[in-house]
C-alpha atoms as a PDB file:
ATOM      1  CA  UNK A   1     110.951 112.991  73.557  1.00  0.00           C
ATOM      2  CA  UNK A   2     108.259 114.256  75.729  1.00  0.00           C
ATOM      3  CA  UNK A   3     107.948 117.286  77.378  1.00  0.00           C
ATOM      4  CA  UNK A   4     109.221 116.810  81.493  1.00  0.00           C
ATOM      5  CA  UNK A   5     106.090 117.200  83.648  1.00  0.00           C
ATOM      6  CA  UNK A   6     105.671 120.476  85.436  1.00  0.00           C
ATOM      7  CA  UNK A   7     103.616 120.877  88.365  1.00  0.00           C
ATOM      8  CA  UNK A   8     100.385 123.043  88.231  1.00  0.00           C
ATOM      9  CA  UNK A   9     101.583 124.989  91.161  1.00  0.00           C
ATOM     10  CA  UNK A  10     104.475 127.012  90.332  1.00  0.00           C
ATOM     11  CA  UNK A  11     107.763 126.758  93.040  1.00  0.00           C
ATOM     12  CA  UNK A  12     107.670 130.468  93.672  1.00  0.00           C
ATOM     13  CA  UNK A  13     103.801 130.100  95.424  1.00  0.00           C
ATOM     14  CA  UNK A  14     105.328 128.185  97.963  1.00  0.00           C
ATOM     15  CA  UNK A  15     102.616 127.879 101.169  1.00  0.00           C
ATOM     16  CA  UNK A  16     104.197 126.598 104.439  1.00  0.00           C
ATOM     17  CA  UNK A  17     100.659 124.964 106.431  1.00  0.00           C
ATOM     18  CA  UNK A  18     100.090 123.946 109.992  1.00  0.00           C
ATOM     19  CA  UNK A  19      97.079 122.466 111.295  1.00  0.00           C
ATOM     20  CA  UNK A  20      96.533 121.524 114.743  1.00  0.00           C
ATOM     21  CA  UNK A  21      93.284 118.873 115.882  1.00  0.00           C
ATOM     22  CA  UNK A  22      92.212 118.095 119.803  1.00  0.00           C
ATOM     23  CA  UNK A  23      90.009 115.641 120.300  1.00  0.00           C
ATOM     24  CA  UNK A  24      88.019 115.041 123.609  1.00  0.00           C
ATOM     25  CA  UNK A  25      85.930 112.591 124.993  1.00  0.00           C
ATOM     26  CA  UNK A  26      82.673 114.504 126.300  1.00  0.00           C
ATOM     27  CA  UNK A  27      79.765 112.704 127.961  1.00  0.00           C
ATOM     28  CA  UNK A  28      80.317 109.289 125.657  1.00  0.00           C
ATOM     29  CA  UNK A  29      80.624 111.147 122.978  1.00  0.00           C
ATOM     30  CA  UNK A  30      84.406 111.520 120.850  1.00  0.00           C
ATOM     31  CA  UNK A  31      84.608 115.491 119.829  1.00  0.00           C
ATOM     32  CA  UNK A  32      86.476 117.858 118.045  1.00  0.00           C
ATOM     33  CA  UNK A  33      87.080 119.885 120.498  1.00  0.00           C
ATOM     34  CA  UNK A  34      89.717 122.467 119.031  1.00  0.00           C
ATOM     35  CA  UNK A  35      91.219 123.290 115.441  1.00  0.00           C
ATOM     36  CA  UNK A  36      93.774 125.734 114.894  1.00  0.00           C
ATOM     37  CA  UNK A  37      94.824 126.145 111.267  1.00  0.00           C
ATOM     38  CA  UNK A  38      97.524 128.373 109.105  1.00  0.00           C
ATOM     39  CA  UNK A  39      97.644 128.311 105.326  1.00  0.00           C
ATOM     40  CA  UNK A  40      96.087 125.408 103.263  1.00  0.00           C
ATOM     41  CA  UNK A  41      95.642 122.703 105.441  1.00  0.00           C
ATOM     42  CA  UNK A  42      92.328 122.058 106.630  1.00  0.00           C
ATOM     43  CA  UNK A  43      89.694 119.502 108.104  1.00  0.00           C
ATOM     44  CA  UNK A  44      86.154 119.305 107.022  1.00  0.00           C
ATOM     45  CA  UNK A  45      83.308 119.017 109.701  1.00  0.00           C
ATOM     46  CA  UNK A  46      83.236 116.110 112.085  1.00  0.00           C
ATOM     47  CA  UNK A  47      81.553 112.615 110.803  1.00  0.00           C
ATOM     48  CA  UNK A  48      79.731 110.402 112.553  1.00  0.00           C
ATOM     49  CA  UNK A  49      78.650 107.476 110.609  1.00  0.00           C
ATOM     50  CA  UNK A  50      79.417 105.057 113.497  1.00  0.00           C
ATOM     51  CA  UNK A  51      77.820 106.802 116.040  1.00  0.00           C
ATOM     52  CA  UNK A  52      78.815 109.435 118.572  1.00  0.00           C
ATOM     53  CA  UNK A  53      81.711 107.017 120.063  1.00  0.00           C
ATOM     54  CA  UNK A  54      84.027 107.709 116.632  1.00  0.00           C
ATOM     55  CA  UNK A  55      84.272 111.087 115.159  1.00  0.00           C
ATOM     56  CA  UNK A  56      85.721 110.499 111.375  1.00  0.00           C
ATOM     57  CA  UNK A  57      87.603 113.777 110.073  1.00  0.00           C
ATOM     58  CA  UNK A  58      89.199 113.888 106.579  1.00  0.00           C
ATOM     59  CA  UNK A  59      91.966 116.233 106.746  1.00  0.00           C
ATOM     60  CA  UNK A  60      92.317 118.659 103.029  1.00  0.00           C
ATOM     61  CA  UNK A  61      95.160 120.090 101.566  1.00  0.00           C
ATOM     62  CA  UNK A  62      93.247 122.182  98.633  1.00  0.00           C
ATOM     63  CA  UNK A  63      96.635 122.767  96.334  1.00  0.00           C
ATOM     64  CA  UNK A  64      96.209 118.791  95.746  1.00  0.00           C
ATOM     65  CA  UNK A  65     100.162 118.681  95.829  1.00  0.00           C
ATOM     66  CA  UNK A  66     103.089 119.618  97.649  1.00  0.00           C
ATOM     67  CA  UNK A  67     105.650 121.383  95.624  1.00  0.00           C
ATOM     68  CA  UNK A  68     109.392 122.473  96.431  1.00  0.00           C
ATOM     69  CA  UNK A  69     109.717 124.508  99.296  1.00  0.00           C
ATOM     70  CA  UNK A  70     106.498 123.570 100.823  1.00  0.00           C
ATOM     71  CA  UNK A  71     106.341 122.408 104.885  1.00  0.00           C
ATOM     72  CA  UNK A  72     103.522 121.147 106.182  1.00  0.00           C
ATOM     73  CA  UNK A  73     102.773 120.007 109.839  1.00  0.00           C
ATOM     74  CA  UNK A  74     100.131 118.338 111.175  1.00  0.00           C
ATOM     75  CA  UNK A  75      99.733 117.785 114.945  1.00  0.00           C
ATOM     76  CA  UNK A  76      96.739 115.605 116.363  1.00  0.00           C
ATOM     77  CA  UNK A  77      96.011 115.554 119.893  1.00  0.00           C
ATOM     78  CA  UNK A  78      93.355 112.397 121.484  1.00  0.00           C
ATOM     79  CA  UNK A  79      92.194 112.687 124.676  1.00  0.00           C
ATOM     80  CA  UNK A  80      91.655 110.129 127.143  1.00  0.00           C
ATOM     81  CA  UNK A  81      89.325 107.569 126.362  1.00  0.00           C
ATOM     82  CA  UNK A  82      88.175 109.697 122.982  1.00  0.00           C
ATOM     83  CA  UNK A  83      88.845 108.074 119.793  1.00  0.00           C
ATOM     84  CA  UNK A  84      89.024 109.672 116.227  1.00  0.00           C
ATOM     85  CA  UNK A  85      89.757 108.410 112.813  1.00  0.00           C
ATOM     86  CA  UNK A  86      91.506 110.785 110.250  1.00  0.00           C
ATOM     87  CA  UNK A  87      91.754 110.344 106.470  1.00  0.00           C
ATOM     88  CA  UNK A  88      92.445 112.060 103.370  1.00  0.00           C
ATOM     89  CA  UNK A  89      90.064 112.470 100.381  1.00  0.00           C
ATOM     90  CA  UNK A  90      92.374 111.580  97.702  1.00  0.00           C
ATOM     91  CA  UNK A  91      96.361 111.000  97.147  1.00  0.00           C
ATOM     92  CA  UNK A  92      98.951 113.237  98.677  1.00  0.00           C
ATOM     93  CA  UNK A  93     100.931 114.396  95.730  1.00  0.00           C
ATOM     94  CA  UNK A  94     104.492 115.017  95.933  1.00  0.00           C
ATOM     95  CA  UNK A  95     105.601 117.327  92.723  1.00  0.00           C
ATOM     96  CA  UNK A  96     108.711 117.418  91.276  1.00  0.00           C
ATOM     97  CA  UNK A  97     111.066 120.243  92.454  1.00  0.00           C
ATOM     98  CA  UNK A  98     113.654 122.997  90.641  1.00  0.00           C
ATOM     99  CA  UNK A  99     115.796 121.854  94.064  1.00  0.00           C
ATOM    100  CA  UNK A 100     113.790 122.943  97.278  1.00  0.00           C
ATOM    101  CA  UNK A 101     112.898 120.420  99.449  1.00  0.00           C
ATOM    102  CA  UNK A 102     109.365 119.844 100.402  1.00  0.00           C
ATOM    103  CA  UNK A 103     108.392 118.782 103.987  1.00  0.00           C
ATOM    104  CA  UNK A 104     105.316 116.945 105.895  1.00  0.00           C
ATOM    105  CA  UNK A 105     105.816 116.749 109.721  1.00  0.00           C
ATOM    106  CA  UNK A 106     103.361 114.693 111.510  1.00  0.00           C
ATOM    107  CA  UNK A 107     102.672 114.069 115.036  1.00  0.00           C
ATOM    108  CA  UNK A 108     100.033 112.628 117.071  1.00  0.00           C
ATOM    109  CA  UNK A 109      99.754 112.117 120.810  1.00  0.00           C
ATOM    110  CA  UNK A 110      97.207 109.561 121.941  1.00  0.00           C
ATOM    111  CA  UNK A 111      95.864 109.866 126.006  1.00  0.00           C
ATOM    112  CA  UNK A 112      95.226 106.585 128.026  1.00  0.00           C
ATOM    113  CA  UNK A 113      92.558 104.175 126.768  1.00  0.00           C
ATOM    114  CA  UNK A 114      92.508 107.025 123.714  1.00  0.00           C
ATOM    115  CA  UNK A 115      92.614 105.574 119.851  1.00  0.00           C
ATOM    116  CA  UNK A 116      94.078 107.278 116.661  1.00  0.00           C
ATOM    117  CA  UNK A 117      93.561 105.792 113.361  1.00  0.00           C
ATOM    118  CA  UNK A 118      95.293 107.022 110.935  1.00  0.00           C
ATOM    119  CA  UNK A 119      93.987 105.748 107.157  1.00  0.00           C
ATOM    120  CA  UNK A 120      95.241 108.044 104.648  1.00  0.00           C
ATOM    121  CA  UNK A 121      95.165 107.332 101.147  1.00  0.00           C
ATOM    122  CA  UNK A 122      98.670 106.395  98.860  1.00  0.00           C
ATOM    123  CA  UNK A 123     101.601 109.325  98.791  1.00  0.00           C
ATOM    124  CA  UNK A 124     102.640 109.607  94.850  1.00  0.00           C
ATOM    125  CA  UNK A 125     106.249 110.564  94.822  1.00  0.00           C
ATOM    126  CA  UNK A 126     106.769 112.298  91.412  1.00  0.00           C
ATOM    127  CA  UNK A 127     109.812 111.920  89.894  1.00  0.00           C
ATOM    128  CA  UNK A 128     112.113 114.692  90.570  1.00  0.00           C
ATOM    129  CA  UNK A 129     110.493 115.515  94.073  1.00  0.00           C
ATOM    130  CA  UNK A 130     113.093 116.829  96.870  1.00  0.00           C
ATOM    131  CA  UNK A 131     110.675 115.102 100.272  1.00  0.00           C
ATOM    132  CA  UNK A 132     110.544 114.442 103.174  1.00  0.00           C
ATOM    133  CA  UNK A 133     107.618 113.053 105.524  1.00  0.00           C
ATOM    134  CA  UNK A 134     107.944 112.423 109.008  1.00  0.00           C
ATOM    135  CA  UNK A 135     105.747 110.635 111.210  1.00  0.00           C
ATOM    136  CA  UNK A 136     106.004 111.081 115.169  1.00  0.00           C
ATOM    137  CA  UNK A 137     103.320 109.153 117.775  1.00  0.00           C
ATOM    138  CA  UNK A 138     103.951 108.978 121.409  1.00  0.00           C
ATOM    139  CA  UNK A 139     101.236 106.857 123.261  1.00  0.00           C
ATOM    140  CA  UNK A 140     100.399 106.877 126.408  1.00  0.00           C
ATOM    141  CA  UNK A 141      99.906 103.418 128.919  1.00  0.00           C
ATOM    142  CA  UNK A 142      96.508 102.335 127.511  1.00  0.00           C
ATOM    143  CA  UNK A 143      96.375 103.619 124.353  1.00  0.00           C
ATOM    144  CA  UNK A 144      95.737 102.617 120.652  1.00  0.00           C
ATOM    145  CA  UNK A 145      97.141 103.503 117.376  1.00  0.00           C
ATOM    146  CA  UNK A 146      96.156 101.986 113.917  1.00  0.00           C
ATOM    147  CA  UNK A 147      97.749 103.438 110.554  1.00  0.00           C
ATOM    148  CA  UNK A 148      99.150 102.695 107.235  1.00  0.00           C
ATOM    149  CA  UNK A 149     101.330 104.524 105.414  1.00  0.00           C
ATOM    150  CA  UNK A 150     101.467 103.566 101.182  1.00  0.00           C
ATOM    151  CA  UNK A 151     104.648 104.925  99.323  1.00  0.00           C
ATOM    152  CA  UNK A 152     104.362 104.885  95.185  1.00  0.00           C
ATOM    153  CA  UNK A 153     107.680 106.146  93.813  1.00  0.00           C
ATOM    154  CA  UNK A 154     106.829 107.815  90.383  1.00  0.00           C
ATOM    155  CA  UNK A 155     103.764 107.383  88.611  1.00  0.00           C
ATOM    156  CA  UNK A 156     103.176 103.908  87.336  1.00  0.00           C
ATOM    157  CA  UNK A 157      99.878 104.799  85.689  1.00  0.00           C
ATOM    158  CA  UNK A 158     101.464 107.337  83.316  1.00  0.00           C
ATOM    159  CA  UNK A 159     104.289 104.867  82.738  1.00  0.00           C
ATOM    160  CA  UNK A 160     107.262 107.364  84.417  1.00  0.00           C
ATOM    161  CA  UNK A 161     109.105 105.858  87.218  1.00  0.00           C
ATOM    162  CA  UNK A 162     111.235 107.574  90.085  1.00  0.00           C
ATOM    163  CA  UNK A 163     114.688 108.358  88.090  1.00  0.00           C
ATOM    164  CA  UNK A 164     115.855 111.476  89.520  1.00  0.00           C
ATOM    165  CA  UNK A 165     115.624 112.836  93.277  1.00  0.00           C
ATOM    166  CA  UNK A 166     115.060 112.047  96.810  1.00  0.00           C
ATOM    167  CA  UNK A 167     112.466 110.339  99.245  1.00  0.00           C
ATOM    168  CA  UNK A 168     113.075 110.093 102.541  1.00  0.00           C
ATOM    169  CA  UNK A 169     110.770 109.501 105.315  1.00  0.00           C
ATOM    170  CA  UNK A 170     111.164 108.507 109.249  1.00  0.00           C
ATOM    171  CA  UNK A 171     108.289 106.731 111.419  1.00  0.00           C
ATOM    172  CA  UNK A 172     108.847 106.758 115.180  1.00  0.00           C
ATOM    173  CA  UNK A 173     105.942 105.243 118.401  1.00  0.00           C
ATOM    174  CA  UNK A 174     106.706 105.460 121.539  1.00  0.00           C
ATOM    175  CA  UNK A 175     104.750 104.674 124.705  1.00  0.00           C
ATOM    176  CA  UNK A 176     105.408 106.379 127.741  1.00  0.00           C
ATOM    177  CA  UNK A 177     108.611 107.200 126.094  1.00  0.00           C
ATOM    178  CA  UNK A 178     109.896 104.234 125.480  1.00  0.00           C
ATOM    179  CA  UNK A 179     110.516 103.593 121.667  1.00  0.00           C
ATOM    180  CA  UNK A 180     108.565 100.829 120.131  1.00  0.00           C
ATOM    181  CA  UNK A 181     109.333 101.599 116.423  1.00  0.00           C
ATOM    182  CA  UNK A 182     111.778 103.537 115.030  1.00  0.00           C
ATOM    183  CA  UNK A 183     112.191 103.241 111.110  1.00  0.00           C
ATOM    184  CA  UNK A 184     113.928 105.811 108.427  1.00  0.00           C
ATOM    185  CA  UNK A 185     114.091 105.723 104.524  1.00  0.00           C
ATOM    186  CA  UNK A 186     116.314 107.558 102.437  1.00  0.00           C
ATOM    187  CA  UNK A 187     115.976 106.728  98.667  1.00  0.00           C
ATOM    188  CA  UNK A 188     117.664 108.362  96.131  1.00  0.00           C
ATOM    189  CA  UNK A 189     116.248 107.634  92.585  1.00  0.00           C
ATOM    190  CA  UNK A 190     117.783 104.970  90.495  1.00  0.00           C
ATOM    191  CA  UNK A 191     119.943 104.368  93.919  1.00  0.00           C
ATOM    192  CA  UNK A 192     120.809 100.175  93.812  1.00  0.00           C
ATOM    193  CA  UNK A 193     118.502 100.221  97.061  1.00  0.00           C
ATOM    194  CA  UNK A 194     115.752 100.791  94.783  1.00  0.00           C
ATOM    195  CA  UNK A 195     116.948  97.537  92.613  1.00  0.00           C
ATOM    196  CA  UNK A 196     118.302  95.266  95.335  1.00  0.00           C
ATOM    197  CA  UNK A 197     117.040  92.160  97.023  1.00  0.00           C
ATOM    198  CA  UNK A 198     117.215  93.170 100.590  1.00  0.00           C
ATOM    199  CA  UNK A 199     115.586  96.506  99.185  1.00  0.00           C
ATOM    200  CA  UNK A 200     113.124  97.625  96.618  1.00  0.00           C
ATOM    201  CA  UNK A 201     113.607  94.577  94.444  1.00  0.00           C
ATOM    202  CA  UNK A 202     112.607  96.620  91.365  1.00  0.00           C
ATOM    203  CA  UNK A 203     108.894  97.741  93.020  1.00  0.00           C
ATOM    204  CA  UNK A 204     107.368 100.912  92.848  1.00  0.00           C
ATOM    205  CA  UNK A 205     105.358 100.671  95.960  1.00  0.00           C
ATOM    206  CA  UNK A 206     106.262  99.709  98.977  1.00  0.00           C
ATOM    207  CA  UNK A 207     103.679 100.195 102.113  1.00  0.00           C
ATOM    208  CA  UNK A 208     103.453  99.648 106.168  1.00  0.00           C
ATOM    209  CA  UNK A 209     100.522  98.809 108.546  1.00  0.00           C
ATOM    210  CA  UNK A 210     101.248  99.071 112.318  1.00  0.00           C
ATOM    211  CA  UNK A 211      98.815  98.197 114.822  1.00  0.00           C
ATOM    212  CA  UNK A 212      99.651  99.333 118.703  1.00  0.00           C
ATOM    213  CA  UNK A 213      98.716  96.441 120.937  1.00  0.00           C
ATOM    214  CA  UNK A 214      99.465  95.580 124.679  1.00  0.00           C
ATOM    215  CA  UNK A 215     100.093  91.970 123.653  1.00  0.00           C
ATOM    216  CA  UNK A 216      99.528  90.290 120.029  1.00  0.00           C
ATOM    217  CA  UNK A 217      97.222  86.842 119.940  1.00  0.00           C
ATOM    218  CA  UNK A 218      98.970  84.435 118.068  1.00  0.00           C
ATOM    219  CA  UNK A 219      95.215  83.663 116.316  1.00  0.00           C
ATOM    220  CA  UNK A 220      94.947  87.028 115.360  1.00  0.00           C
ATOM    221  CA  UNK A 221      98.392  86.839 113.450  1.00  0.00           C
ATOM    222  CA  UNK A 222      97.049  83.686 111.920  1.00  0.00           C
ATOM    223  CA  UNK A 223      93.825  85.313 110.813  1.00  0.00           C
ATOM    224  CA  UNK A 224      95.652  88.344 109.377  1.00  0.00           C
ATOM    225  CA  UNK A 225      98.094  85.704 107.637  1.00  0.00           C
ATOM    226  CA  UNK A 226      95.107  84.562 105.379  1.00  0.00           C
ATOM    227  CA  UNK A 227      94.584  87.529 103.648  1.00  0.00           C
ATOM    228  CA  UNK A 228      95.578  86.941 100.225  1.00  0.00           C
ATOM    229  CA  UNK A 229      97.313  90.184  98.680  1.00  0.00           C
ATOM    230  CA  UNK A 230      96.002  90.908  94.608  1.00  0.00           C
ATOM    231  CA  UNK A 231      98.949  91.740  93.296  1.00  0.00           C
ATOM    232  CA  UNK A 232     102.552  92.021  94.794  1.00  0.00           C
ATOM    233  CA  UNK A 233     103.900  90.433  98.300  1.00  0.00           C
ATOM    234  CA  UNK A 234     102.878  90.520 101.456  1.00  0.00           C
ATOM    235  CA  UNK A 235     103.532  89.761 104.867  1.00  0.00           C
ATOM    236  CA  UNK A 236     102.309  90.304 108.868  1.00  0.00           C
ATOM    237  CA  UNK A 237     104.712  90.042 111.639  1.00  0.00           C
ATOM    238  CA  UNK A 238     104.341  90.490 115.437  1.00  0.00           C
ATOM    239  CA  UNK A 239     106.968  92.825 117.458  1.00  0.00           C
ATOM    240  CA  UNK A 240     106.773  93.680 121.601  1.00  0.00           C
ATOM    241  CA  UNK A 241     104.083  95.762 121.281  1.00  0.00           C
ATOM    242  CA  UNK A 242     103.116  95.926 117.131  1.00  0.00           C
ATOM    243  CA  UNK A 243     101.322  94.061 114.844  1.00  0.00           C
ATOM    244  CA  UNK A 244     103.061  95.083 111.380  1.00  0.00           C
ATOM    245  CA  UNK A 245     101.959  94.345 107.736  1.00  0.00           C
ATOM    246  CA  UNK A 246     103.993  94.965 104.892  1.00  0.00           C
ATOM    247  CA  UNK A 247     103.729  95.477 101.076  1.00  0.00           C
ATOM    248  CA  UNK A 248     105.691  95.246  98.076  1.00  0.00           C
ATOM    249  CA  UNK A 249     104.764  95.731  94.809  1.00  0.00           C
ATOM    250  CA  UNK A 250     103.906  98.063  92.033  1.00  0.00           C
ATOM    251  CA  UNK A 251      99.641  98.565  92.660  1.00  0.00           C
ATOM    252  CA  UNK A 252      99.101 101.160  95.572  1.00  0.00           C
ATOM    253  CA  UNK A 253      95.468 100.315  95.182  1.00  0.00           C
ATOM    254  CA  UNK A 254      96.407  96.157  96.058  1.00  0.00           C
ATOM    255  CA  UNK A 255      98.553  97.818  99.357  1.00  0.00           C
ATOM    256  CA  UNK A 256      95.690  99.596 100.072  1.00  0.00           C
ATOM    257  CA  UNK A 257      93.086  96.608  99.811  1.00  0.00           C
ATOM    258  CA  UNK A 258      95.579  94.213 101.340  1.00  0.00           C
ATOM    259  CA  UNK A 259      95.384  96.686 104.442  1.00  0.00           C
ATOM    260  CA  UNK A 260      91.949  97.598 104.775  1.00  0.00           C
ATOM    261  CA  UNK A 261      91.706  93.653 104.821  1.00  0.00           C
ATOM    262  CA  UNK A 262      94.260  94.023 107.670  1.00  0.00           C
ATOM    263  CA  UNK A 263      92.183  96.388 109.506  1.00  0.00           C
ATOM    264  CA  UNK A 264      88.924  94.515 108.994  1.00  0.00           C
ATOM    265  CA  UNK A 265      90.977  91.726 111.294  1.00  0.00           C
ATOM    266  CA  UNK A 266      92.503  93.795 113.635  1.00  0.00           C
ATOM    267  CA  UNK A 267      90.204  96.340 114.511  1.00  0.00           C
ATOM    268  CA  UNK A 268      87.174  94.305 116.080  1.00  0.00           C
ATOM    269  CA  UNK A 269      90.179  92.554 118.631  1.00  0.00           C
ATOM    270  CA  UNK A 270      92.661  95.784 119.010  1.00  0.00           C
ATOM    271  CA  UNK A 271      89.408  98.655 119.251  1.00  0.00           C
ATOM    272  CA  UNK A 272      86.404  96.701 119.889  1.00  0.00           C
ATOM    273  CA  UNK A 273      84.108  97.455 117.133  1.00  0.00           C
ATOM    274  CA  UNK A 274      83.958  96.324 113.772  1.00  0.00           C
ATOM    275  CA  UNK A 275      85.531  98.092 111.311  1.00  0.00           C
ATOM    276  CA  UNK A 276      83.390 100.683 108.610  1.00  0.00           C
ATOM    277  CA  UNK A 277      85.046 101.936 105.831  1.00  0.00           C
ATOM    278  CA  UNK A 278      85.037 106.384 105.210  1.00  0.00           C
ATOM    279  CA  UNK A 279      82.287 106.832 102.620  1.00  0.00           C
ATOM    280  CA  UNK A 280      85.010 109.248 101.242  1.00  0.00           C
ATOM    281  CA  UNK A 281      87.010 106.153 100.286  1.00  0.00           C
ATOM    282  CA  UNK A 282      83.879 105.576  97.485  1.00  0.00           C
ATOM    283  CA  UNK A 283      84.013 109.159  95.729  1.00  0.00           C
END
């Protein structure tokens, strides 16, 4: 029998992280315009491979994982009219715990005809994490909100699936404070939720795009409904207010190409401008 894996980081170097981003819009030009930042959670220097309209940031956590114990918040703050897009260099690692929870707060605040796009790359839930990751974005009238979020539970590549522990995660938008989305997952390992029809179905990945829109064109959910997922199942539906994509299946890499698809569609109609992938995405 093999040995159990063991993280790299041991549970008793347990680093609680907070990073804090404001971005500004300053003479037609998107800025980073503050950055406040405890323990290892950090954001490389602004990016501006689509001109001075966009600033790209890829936000670092240098331990490569989060471990047991571990809580880690990230606040993002847009401006009116600026518009930034935030990624992450690699995926977000969830180790397996002796018991402590780990914890990943998010929340981003978007001013009026502001944008946030959120891209990160997959979260690998080992088996045996404790997690949690939640997600909070409140919008204001006019603004705009693109993200993904790609869940793979265990580690398909190495052949050892999600038998023991927890994930749970919540994902609430509101605009103006008025809830447009409100969604919460709570999966214990070899739970029948992971197994069932009307849940997991047996997948290992499961994945959600949302796209914040004032009103949805019914050609632009036709257009989206053409993309043709590699591997796995996938669908696009329109809510008051959301354009939604969904995955299931057991390659984070086809959830991931399925969306940037997605956001090839959406983003010229939603933002305006075509959309460029992060040269990060290449390394």
């Amino acid at each position: 029998m093999s040995e159990p894996f063991k993280s790299p980081l041991s549970e008793p170097a347990r680093w609680p992280a907070r990073l804090r981003l404001s971005y500004e819009r300053r003479a037609g030009r998107s800025v980073l315009a503050a950055k406040e930042h405890e323990g290892p959670l950090v954001v490389q220097k602004p990016l501006y491979p689509e001109g001075e309209a966009i600033c790209h940031s890829i936000i670092l956590h240098p331990p490569a994982g989060i471990v047991g114990g571990d809580q880690l918040t990230l606040q993002v703050l847009v401006g009116d009219q600026a518009h930034a897009l935030l990624t992450t260099p690699g995926a977000t690692k969830w180790y397996r715990s002796a018991g402590a929870a780990a914890t990943q707060t998010m929340h981003f605040s978007i001013g009026n005809e502001g944008c946030l796009e959120w891209l990160p790359q997959e979260s690998i839930v080992f088996d045996g994490a404790q997690a949690h990751n939640e997600t909070q974005i409140n919008l204001a009238a006019k603004a705009l909100f693109l993200g993904w979020d790609i869940i793979c539970l265990g580690r398909t590549g190495s052949a050892q699936s999600f038998q023991t522990g927890r994930w749970g995660s919540k994902l609430s938008i509101h605009r103006e404070g008025k809830a447009l989305w409100i969604e919460r997952a709570a999966i214990e390992a070899g739970d029948l939720l992971m197994r069932s029809k009307a849940g997991l179905s047996g997948c290992s990945v499961y994945a959600t795009f949302v796209a914040t829109v004032q009103t949805v064109q019914a050609s632009l959910i036709q257009e989206c409904r053409t993309v043709v997922v590699e591997k796995g199942v996938a669908s696009v539906s329109q809510l008051p207010g959301l354009l939604v994509g969904r995955y299931l299946g057991d390659s984070s890499q086809a959830a991931k190409n399925y969306f940037i698809a997605l956001w090839q569609k959406v983003r010229p109609v939603v933002v305006g401008c075509e959309a460029q992938r992060p040269r990060i995405w290449n390394t």
